[in-house]
Protein backbone atom coordinates (compact mmCIF):
# COMPACT_ATOMS: atom_id res chain seq x y z
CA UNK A 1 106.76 -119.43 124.90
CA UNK A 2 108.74 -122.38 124.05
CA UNK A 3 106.15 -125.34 122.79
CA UNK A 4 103.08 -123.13 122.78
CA UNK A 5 100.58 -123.33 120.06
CA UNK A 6 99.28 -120.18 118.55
CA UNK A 7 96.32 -120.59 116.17
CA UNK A 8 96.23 -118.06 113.82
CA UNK A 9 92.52 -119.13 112.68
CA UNK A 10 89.64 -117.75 114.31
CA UNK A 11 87.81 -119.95 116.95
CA UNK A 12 85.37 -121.64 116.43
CA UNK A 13 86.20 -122.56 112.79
CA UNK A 14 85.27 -125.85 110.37
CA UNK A 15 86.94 -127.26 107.40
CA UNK A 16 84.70 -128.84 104.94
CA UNK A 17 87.40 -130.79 103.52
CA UNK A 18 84.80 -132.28 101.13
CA UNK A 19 83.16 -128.98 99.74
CA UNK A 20 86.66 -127.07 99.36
CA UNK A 21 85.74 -124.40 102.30
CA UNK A 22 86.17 -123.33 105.68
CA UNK A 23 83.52 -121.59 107.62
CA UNK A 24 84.26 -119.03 110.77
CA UNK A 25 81.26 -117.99 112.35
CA UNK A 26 79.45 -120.33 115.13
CA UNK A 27 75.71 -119.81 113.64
CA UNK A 28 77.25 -120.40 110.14
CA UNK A 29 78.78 -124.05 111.33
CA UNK A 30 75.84 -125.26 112.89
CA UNK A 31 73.44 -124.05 109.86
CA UNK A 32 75.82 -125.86 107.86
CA UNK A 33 75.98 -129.00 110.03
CA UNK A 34 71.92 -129.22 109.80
CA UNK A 35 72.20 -129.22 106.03
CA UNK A 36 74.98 -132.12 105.37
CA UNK A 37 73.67 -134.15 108.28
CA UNK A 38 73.65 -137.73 107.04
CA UNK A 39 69.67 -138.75 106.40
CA UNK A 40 68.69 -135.10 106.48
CA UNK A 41 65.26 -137.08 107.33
CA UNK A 42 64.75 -135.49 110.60
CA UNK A 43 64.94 -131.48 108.60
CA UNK A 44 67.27 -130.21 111.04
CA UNK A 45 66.27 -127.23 110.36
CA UNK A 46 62.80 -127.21 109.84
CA UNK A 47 60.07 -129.07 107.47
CA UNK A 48 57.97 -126.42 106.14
CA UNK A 49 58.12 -123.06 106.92
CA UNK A 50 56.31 -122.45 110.48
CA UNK A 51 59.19 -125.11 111.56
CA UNK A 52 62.05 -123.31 109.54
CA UNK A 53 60.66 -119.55 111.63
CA UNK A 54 60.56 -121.85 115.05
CA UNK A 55 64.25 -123.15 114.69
CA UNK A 56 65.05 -119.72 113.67
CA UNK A 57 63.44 -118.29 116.84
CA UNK A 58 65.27 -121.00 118.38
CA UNK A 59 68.75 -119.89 117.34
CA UNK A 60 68.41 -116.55 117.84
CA UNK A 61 67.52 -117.36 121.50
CA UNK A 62 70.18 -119.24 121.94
CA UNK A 63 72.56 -117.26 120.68
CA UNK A 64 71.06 -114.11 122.44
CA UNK A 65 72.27 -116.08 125.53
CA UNK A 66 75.29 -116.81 124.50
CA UNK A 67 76.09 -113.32 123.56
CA UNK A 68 75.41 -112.68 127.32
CA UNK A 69 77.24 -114.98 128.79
CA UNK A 70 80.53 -115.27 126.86
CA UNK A 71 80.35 -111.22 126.11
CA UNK A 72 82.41 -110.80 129.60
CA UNK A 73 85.55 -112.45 128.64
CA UNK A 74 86.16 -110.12 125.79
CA UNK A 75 85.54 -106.83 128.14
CA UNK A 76 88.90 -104.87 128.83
CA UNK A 77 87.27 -103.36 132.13
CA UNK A 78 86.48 -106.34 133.61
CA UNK A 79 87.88 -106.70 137.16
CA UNK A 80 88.97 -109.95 138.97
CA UNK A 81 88.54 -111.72 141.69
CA UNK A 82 91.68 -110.72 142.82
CA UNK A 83 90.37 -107.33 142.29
CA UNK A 84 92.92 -106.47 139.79
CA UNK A 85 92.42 -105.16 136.12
């Protein structure tokens, strides 16, 4: 298609410009947004480790859900409204 942008990156992705690497993986980009955070003060993820196991619990719920939610668009079977393959 004339004009049409094809990424040839995975989605979602960051580029830590600053640290010389790119990162691929959703879970991987916010982990590594809670550790750079500017006045890591708040511990993002987690002061102490009962904290560190509840954000993890946290995450893994979350993403759970995701899982479930965007898992359909990837599915080859899936039919459409239009009823059509």
């Amino acid at each position: 298609m004339e004009g049409a942008i094809f990424l040839s990156e995975p989605l979602p992705y960051l580029v830590d410009e600053h640290r010389g690497f790119t990162l691929t993986q959703s879970v991987a980009i916010m982990r590594h947004i809670a550790r750079i955070a500017p006045g890591n003060r708040a511990h993002l993820l987690g002061a102490g480790i009962k904290e560190q196991a509840l954000v993890d619990l946290l995450l893994e719920e979350v993403r759970d859900l995701k899982g479930r939610m965007t898992g359909m668009q990837y599915r080859q079977d899936v039919t459409t409204a239009a009823g059509k393959k």
